[in-house]
PDB file of N, CA and C in Angstrom:
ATOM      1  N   UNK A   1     -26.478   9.810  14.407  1.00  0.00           N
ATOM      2  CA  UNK A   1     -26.531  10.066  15.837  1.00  0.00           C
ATOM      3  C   UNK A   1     -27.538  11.166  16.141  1.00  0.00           C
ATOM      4  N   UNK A   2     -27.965  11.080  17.341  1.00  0.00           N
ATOM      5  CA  UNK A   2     -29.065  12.209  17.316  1.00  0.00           C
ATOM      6  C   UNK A   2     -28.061  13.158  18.495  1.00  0.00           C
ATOM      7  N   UNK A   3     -29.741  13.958  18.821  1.00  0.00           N
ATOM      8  CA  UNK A   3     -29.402  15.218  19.888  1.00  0.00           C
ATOM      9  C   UNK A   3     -28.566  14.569  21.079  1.00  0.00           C
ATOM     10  N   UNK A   4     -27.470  15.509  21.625  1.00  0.00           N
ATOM     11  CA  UNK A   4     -26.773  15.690  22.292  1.00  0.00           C
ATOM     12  C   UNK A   4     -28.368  15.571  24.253  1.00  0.00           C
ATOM     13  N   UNK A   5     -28.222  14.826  24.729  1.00  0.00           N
ATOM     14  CA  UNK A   5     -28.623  14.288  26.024  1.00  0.00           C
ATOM     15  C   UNK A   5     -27.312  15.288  27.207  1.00  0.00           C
ATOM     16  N   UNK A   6     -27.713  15.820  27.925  1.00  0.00           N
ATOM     17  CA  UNK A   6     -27.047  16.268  29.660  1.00  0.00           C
ATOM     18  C   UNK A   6     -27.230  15.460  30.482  1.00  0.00           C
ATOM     19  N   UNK A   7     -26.182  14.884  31.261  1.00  0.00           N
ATOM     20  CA  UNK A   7     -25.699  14.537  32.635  1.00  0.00           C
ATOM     21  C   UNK A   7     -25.640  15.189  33.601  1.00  0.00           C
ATOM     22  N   UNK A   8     -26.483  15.884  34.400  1.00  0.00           N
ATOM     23  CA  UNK A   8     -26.117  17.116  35.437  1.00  0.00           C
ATOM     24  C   UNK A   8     -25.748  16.149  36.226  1.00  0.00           C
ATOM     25  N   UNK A   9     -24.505  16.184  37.160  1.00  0.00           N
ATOM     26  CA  UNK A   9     -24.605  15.977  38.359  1.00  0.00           C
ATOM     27  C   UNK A   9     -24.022  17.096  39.405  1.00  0.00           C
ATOM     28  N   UNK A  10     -25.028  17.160  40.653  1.00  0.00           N
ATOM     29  CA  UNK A  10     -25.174  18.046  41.382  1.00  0.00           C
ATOM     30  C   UNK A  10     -24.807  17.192  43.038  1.00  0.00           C
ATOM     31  N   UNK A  11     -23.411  18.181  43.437  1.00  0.00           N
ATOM     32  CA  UNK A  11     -23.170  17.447  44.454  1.00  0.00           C
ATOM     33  C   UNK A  11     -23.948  18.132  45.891  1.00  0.00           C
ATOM     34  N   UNK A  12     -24.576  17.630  47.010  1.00  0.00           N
ATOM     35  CA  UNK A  12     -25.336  18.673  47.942  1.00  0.00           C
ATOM     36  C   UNK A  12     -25.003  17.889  49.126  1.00  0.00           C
ATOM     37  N   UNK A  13     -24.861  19.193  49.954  1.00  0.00           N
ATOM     38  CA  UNK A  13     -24.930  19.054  51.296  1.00  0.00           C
ATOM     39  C   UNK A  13     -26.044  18.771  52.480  1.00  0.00           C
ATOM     40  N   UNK A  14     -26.540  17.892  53.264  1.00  0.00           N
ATOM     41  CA  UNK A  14     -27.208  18.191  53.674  1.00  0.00           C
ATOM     42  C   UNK A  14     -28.168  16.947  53.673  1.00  0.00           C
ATOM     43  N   UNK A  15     -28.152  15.946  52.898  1.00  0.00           N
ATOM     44  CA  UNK A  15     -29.225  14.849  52.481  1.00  0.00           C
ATOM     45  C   UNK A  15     -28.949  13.756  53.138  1.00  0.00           C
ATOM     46  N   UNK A  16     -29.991  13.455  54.237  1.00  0.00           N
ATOM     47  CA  UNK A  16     -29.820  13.176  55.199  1.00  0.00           C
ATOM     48  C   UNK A  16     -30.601  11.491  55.076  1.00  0.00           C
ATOM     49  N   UNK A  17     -31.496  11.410  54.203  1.00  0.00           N
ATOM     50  CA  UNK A  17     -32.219  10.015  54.148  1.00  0.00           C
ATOM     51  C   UNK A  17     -33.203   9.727  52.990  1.00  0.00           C
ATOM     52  N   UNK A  18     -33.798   8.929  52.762  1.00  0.00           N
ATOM     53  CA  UNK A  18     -34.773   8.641  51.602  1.00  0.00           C
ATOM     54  C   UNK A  18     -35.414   9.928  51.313  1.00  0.00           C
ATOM     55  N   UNK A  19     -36.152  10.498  52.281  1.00  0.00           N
ATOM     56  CA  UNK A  19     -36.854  11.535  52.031  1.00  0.00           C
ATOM     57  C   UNK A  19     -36.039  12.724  51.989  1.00  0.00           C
ATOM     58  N   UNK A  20     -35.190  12.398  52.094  1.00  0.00           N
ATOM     59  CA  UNK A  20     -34.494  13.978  51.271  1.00  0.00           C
ATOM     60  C   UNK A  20     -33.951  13.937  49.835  1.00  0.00           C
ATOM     61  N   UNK A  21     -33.900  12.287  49.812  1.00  0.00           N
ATOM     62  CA  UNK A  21     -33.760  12.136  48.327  1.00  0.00           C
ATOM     63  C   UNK A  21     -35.143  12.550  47.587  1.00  0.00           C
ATOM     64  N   UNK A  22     -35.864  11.969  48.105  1.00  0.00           N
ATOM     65  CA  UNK A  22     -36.990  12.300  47.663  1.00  0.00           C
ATOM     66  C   UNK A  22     -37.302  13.519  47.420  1.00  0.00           C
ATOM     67  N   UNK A  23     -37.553  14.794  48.316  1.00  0.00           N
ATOM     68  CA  UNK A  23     -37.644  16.382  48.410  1.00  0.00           C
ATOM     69  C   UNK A  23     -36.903  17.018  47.571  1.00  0.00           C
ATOM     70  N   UNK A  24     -35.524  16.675  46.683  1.00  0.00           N
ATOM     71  CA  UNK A  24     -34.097  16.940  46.488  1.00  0.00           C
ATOM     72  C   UNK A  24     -35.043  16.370  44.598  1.00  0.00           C
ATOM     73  N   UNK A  25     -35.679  15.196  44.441  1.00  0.00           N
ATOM     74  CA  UNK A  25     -35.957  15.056  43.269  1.00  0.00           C
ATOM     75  C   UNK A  25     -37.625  15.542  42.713  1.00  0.00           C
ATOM     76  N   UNK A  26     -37.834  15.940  44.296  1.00  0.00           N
ATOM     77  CA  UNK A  26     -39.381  16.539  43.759  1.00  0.00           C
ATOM     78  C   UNK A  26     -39.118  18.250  42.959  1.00  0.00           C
ATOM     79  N   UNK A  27     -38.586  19.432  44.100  1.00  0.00           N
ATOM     80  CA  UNK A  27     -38.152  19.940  43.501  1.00  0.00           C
ATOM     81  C   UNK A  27     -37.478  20.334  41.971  1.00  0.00           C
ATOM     82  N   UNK A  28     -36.341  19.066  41.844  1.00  0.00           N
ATOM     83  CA  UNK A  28     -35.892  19.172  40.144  1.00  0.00           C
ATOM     84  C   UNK A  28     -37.311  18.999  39.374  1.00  0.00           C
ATOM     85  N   UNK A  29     -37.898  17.812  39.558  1.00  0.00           N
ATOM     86  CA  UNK A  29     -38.735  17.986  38.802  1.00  0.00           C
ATOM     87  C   UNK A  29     -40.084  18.724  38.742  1.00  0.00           C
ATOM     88  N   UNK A  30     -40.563  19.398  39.678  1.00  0.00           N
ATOM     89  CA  UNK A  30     -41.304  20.621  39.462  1.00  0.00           C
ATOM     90  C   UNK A  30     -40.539  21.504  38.790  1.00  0.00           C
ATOM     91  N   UNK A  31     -39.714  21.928  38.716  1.00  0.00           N
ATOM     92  CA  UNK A  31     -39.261  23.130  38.297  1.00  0.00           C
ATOM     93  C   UNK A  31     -38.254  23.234  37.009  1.00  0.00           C
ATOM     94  N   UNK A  32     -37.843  21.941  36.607  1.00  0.00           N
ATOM     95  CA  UNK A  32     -36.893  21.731  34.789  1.00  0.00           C
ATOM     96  C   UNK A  32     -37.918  20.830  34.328  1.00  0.00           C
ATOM     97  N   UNK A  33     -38.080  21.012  33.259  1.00  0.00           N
ATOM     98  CA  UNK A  33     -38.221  19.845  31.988  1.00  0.00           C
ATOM     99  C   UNK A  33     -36.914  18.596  31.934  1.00  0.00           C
ATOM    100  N   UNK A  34     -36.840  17.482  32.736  1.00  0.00           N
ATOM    101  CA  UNK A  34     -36.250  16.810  32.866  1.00  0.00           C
ATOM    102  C   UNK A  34     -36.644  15.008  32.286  1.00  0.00           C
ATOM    103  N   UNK A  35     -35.368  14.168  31.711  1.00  0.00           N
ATOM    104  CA  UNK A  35     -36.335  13.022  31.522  1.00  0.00           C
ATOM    105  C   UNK A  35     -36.329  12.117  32.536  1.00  0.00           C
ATOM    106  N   UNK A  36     -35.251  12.299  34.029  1.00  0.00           N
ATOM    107  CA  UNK A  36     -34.897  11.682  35.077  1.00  0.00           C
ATOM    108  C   UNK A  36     -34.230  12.519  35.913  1.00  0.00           C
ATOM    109  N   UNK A  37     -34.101  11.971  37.358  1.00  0.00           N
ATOM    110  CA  UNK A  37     -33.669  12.205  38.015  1.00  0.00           C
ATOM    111  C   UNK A  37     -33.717  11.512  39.228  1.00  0.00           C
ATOM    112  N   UNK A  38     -32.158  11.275  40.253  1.00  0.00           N
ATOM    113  CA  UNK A  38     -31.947  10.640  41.161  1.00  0.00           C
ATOM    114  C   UNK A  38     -31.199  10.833  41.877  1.00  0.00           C
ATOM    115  N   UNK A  39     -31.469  10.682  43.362  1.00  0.00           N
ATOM    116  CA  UNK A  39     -30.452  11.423  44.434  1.00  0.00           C
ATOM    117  C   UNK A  39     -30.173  10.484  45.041  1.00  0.00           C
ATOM    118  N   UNK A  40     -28.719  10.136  45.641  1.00  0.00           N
ATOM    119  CA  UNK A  40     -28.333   9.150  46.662  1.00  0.00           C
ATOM    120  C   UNK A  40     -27.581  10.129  47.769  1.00  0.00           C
ATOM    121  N   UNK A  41     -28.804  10.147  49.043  1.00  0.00           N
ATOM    122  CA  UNK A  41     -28.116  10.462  50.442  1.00  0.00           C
ATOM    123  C   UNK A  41     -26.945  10.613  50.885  1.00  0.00           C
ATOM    124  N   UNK A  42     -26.719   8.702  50.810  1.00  0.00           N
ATOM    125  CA  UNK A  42     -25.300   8.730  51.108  1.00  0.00           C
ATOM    126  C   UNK A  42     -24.262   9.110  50.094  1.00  0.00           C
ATOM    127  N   UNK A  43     -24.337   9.193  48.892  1.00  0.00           N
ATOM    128  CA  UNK A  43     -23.219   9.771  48.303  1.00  0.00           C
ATOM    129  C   UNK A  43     -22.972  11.321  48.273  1.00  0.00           C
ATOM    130  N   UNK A  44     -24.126  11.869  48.593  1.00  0.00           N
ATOM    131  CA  UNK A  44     -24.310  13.334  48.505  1.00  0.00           C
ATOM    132  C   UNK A  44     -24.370  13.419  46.789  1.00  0.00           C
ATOM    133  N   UNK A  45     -25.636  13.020  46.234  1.00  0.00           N
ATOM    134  CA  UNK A  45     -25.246  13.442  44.613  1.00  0.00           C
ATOM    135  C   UNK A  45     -26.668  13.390  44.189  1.00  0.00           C
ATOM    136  N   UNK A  46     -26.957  14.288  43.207  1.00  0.00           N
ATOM    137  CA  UNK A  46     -28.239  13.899  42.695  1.00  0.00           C
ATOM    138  C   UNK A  46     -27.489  14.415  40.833  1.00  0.00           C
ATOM    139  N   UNK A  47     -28.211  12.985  40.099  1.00  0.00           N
ATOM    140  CA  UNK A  47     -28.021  13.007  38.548  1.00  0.00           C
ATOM    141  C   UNK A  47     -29.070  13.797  37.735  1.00  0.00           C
ATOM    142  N   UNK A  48     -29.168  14.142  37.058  1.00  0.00           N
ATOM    143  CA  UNK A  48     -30.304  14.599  36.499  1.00  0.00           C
ATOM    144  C   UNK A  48     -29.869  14.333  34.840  1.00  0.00           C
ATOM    145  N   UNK A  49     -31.102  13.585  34.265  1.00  0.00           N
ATOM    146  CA  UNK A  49     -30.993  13.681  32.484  1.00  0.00           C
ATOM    147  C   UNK A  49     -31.819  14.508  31.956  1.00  0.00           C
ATOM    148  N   UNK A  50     -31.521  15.231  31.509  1.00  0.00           N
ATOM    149  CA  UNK A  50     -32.170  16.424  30.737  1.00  0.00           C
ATOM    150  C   UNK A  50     -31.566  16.430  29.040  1.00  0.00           C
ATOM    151  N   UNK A  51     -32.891  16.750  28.171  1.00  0.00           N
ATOM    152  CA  UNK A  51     -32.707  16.768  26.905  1.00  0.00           C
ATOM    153  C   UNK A  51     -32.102  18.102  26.095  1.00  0.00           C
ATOM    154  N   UNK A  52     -31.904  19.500  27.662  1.00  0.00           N
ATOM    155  CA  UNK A  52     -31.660  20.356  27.106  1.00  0.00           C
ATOM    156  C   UNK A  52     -30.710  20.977  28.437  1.00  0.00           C
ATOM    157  N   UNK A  53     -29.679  21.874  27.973  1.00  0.00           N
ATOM    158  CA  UNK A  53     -28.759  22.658  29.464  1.00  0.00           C
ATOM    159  C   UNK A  53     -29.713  23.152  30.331  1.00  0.00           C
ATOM    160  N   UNK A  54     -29.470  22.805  31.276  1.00  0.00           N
ATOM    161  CA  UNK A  54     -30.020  23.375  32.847  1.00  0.00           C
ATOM    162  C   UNK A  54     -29.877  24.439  33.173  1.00  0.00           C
ATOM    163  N   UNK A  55     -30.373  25.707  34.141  1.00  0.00           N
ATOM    164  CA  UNK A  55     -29.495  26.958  34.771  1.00  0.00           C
ATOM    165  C   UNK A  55     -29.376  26.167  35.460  1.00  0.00           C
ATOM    166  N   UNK A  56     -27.722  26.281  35.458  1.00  0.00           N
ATOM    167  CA  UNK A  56     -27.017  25.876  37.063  1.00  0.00           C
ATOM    168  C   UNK A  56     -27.487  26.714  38.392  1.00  0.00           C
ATOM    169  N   UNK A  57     -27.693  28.577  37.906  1.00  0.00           N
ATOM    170  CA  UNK A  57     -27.976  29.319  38.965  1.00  0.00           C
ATOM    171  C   UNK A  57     -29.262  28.486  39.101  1.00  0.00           C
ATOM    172  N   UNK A  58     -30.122  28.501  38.511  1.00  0.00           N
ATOM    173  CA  UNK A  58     -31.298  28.296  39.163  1.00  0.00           C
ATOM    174  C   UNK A  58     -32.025  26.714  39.765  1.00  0.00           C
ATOM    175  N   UNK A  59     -30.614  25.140  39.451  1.00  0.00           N
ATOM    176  CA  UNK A  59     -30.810  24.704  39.830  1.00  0.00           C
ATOM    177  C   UNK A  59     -30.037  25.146  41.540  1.00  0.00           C
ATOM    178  N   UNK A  60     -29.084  26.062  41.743  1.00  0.00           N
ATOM    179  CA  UNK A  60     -28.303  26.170  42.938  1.00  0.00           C
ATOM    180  C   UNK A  60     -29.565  26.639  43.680  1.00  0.00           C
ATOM    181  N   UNK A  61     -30.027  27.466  43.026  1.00  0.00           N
ATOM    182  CA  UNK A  61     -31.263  28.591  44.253  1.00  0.00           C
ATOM    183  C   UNK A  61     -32.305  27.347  44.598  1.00  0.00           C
ATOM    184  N   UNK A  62     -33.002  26.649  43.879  1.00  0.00           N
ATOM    185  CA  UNK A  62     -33.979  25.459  44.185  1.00  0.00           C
ATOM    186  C   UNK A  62     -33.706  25.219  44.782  1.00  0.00           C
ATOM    187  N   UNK A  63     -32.087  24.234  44.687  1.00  0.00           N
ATOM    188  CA  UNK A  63     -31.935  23.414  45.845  1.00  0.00           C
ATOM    189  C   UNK A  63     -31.644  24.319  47.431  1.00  0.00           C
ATOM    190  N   UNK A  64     -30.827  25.395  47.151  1.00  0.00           N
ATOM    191  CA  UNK A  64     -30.685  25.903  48.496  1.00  0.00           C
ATOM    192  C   UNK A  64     -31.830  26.890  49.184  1.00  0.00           C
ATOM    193  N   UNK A  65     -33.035  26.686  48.448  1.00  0.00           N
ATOM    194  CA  UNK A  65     -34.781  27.624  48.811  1.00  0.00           C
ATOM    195  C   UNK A  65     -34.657  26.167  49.830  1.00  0.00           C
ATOM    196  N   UNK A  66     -34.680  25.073  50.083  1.00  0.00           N
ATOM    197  CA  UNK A  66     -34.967  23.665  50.445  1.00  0.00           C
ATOM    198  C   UNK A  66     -34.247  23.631  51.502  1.00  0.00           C
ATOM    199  N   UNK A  67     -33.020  24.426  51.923  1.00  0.00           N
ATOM    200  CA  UNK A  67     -32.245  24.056  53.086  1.00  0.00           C
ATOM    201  C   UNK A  67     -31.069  23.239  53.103  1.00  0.00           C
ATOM    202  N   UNK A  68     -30.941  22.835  51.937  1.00  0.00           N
ATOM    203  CA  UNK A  68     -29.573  21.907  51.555  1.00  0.00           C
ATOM    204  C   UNK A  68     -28.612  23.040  50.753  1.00  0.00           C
ATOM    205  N   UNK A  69     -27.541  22.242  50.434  1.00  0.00           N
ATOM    206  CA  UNK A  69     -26.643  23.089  50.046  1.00  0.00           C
ATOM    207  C   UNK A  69     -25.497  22.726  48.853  1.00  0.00           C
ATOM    208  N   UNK A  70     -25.938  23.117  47.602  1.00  0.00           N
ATOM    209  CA  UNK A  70     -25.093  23.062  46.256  1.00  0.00           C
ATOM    210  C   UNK A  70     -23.919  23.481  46.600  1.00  0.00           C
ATOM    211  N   UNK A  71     -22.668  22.306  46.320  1.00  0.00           N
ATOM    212  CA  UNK A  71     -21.338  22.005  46.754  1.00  0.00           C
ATOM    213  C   UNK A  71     -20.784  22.393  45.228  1.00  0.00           C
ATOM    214  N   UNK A  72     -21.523  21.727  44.252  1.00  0.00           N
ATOM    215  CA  UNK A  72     -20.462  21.631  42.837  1.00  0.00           C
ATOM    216  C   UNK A  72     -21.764  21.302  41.998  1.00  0.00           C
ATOM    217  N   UNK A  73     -21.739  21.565  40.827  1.00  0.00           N
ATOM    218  CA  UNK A  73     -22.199  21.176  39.362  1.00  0.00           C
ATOM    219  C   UNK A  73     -21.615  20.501  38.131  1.00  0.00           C
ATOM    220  N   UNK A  74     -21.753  19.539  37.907  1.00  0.00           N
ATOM    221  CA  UNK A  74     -20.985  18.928  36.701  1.00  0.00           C
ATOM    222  C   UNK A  74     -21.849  19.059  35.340  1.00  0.00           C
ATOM    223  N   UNK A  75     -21.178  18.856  34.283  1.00  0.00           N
ATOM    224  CA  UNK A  75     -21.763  18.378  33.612  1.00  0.00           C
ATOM    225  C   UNK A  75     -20.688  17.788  32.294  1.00  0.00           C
ATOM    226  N   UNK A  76     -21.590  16.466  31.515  1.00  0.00           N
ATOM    227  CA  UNK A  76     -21.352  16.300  30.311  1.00  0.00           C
ATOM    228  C   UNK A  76     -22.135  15.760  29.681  1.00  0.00           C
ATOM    229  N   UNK A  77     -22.062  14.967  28.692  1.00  0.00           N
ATOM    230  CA  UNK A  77     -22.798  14.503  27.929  1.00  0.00           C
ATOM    231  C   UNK A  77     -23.292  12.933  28.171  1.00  0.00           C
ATOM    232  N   UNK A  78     -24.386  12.901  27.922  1.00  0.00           N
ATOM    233  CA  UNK A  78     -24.921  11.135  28.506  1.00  0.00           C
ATOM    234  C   UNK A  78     -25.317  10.262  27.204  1.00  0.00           C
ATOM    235  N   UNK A  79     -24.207   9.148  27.927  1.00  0.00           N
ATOM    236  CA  UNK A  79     -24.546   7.926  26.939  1.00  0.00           C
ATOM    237  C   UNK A  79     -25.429   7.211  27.064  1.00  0.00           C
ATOM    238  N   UNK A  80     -26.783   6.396  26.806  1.00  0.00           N
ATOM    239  CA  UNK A  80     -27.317   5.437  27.411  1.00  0.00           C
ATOM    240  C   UNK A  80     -26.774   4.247  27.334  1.00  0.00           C
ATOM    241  N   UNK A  81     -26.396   3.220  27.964  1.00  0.00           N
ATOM    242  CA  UNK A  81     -25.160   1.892  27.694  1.00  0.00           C
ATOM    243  C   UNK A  81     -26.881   1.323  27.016  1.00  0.00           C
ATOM    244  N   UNK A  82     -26.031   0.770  25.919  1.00  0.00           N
ATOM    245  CA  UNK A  82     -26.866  -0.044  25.231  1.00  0.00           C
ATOM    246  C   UNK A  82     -26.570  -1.632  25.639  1.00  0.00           C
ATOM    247  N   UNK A  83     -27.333  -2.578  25.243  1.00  0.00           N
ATOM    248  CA  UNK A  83     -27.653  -4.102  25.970  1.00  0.00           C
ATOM    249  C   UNK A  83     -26.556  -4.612  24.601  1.00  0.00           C
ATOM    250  N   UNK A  84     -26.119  -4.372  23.833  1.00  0.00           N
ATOM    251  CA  UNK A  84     -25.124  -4.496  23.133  1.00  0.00           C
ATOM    252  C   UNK A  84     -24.268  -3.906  22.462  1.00  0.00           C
ATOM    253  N   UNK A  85     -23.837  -3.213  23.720  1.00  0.00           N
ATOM    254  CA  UNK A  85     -22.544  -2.229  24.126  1.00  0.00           C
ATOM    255  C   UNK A  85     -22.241  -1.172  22.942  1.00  0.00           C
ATOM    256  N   UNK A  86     -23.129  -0.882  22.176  1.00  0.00           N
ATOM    257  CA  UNK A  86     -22.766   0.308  21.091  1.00  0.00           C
ATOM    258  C   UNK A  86     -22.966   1.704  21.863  1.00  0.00           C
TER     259      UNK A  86
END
């Protein structure tokens, strides 16, 4: 098995349409070494895969320099589902 992969998910206030998904994933990725990332409006959530732990403080300050507003931080570990379920 290899290196241990992060699941951030980051719940935010404030994301109002495509383009805030958008603004919400430009940010992450200017500012972490990330291998993805994705925000859905309507759920209020943006995922992030990262190969290494995140600052939570400093993803909270990014997002709230932007005008939105960090509700919660999760995290665990990410599986990729394989096409034959291992």
């Amino acid at each position: 098995m290899g290196d241990i992969i992060y699941k951030i998910e980051v719940r935010i206030d404030g994301m109002a349409c495509a383009m805030c998904e958008a603004h919400i994933n430009e940010v992450i990725s200017n500012n972490f070494k990330i291998k993805k990332v994705k925000s859905s409006h309507r759920d209020g959530l943006t995922t992030i895969i990262a190969n290494d732990m995140l600052d939570q403080d400093k993803i909270r300050k990014y997002i709230d320099d932007t005008g939105y507003k960090v509700k919660d931080i999760s995290v665990s570990p990410y599986e990729k589902k394989s096409i034959f379920g291992w």
